[in-house]
Protein backbone atom coordinates (compact mmCIF):
# COMPACT_ATOMS: atom_id res chain seq x y z
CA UNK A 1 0.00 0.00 0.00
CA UNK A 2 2.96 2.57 1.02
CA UNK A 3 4.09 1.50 -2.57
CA UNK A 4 0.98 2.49 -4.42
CA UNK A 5 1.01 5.64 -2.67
CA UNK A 6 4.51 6.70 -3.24
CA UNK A 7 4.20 5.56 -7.06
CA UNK A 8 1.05 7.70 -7.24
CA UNK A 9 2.54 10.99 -5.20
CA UNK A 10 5.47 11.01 -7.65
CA UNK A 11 3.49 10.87 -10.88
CA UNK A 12 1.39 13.62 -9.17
CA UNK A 13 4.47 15.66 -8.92
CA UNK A 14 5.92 15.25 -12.65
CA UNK A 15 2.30 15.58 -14.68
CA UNK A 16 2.19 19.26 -15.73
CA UNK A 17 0.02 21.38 -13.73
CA UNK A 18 -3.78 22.10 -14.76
CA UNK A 19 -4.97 24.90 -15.78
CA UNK A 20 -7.95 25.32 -13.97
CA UNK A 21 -11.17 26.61 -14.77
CA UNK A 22 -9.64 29.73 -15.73
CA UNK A 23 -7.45 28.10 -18.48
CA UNK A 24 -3.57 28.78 -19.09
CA UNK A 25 -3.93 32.37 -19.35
CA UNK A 26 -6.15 32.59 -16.18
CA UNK A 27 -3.35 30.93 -14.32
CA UNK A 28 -1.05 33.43 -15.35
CA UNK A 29 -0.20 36.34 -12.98
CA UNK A 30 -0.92 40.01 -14.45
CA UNK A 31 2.89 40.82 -15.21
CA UNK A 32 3.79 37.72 -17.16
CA UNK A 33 0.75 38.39 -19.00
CA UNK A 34 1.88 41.69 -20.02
CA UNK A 35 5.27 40.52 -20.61
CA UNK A 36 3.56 37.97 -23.03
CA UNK A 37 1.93 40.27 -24.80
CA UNK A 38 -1.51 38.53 -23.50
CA UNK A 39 -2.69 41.64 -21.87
CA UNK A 40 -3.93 43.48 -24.47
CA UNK A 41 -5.90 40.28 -25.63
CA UNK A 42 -9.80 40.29 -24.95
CA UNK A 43 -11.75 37.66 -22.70
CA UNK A 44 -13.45 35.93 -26.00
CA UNK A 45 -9.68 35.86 -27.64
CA UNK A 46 -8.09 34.34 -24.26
CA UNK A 47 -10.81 31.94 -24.28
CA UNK A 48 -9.88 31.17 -27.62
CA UNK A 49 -6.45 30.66 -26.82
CA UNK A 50 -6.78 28.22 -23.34
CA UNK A 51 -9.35 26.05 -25.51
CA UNK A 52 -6.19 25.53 -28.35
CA UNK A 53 -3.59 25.07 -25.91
CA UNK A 54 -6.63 22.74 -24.26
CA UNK A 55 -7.19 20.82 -27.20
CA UNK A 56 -3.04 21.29 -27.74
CA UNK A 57 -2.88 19.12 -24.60
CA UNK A 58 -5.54 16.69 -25.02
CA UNK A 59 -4.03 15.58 -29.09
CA UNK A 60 -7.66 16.83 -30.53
CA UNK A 61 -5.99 19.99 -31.87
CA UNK A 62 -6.49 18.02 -35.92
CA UNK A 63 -10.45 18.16 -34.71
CA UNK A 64 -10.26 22.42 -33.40
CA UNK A 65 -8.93 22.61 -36.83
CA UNK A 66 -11.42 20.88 -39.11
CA UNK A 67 -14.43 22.70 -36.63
CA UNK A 68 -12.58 26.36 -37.49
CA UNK A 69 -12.96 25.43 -40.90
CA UNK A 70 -16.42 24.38 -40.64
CA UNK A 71 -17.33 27.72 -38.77
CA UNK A 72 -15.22 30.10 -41.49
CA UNK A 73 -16.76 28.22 -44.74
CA UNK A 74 -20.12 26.69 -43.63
CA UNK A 75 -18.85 23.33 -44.89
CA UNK A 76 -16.42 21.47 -45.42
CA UNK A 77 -16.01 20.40 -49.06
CA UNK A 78 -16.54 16.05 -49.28
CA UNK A 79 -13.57 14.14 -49.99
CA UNK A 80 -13.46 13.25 -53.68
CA UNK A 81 -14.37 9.38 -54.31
CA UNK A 82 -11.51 6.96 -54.39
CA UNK A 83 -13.11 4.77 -56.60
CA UNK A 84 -14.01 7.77 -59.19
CA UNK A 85 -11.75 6.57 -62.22
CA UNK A 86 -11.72 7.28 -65.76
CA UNK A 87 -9.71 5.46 -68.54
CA UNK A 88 -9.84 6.13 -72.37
CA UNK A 89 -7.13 7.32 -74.81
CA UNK A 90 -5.78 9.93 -76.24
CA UNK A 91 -7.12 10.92 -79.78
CA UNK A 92 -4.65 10.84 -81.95
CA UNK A 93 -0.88 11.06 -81.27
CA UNK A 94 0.31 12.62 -78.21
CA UNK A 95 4.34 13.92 -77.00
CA UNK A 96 3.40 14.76 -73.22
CA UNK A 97 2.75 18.21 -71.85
CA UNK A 98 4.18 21.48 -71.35
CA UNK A 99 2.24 23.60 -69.72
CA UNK A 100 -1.16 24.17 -70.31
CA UNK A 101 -1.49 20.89 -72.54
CA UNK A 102 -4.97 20.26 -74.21
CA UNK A 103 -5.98 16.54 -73.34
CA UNK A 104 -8.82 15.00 -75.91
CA UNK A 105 -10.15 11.90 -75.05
CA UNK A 106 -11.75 9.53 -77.22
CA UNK A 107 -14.89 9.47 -74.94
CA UNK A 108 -14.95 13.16 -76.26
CA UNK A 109 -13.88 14.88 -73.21
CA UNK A 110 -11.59 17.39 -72.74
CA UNK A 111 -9.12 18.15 -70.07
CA UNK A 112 -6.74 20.54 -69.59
CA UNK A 113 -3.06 20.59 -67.34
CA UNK A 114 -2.95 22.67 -64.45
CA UNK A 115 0.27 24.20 -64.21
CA UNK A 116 3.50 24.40 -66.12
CA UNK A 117 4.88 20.81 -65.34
CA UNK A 118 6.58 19.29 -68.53
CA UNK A 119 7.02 15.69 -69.58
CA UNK A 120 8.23 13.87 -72.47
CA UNK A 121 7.19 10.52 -74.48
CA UNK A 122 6.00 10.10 -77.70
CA UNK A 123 3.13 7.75 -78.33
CA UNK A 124 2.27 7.74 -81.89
CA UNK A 125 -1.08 5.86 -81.76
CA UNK A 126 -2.37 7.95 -78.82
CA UNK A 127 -2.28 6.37 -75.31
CA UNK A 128 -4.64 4.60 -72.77
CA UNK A 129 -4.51 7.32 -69.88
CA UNK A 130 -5.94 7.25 -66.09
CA UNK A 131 -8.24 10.21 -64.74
CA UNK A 132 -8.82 9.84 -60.87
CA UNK A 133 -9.23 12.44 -58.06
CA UNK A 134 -6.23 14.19 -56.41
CA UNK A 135 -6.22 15.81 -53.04
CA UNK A 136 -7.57 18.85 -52.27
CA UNK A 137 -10.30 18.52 -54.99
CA UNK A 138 -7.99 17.99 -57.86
CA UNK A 139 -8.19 15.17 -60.84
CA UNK A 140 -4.91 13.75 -62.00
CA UNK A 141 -4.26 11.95 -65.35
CA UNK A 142 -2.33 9.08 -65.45
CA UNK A 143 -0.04 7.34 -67.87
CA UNK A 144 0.86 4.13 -68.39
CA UNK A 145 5.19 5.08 -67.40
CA UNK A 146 3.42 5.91 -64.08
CA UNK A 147 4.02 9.94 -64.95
CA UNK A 148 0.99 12.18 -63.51
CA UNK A 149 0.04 15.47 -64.20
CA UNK A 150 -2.45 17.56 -62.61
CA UNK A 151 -5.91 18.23 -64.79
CA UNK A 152 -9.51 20.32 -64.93
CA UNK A 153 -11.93 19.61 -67.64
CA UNK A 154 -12.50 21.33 -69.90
C-alpha cells in the first residue's frame, strides 16, 4: 500500500500542472501576461487561446482545426471518391505536356493541365490514360510510365 502511494505521489508531482477553470492564461499572474503580450488580448480571444492550448494538450488539436474550418466556410467540401476513375485514350498522337497541354479523349472529353509541369514521351497511336481524383479537390491523369500530371476539364 505505502508502494501504491509513493508511485502515485510522484506521478502527481511530474504531470504538468492544470490549468484550472480559468485556463492557461487565467493561471497566469498580471505581469507575465503583459510581458507575453496577452494583456492586451480580450476575454473571447483568451478563451480562444486556453481552448487551443486545451485541445493542444488533449491531441484533438487536428479536430479544433477541421471545426474552425467548418465555422469560417459553412462546410467542409466532401472528400473526392476513391473509386471515381476514368480510362480512355488519347485521340490521336500525343508527345506529353508542357504547360497548359490540351488533353482529348476519345470518350470526347476534354481536359486541360494545371500548371506548367513538362514531360516527355512520344506515343504515336495515342495512349490509354488514367483520370482519378487528387487531393484537395484535384483530378490527376495518369499514364501508363506511371508519370501524372495535374488536370480540370474542360
Amino acid at each position: 500500500m505505502a508502494v501504491c502511494a509513493s508511485v502515485i505521489l510522484s506521478m502527481a508531482a511530474f504531470a504538468p500542472p492544470c490549468p484550472g477553470k480559468n485556463g492557461f492564461t487565467g493561471s497566469l499572474e498580471k505581469t507575465r501576461l503583459a510581458e507575453l503580450g496577452l494583456n492586451r488580448l480580450t476575454d473571447a480571444e483568451r478563451a480562444d487561446l486556453d481552448a487551443a492550448i486545451q485541445a493542444y494538450m488533449n491531441g484533438t488539436l487536428t479536430e479544433v482545426r477541421r471545426e474552425e474550418k467548418v465555422r469560417k466556410l459553412g462546410k467542409v467540401p466532401p472528400a473526392p471518391d476513391p473509386e471515381l476513375r476514368l480510362q480512355s485514350r488519347i485521340a490521336g498522337p500525343f508527345l506529353g505536356w508542357s504547360g497548359k497541354t490540351v488533353f482529348r479523349l476519345e470518350n470526347g472529353q476534354v481536359w486541360q493541365q494545371v500548371g506548367t509541369d513538362k514531360y516527355y514521351h512520344p506515343f504515336p497511336d495515342g495512349v490509354e490514360v488514367t483520370i482519378f481524383p487528387g487531393s484537395f479537390g484535384t483530378f490527376r491523369l495518369s499514364l501508363p510510365t506511371g508519370a501524372t500530371v495535374i488536370v480540370r476539364r474542360r
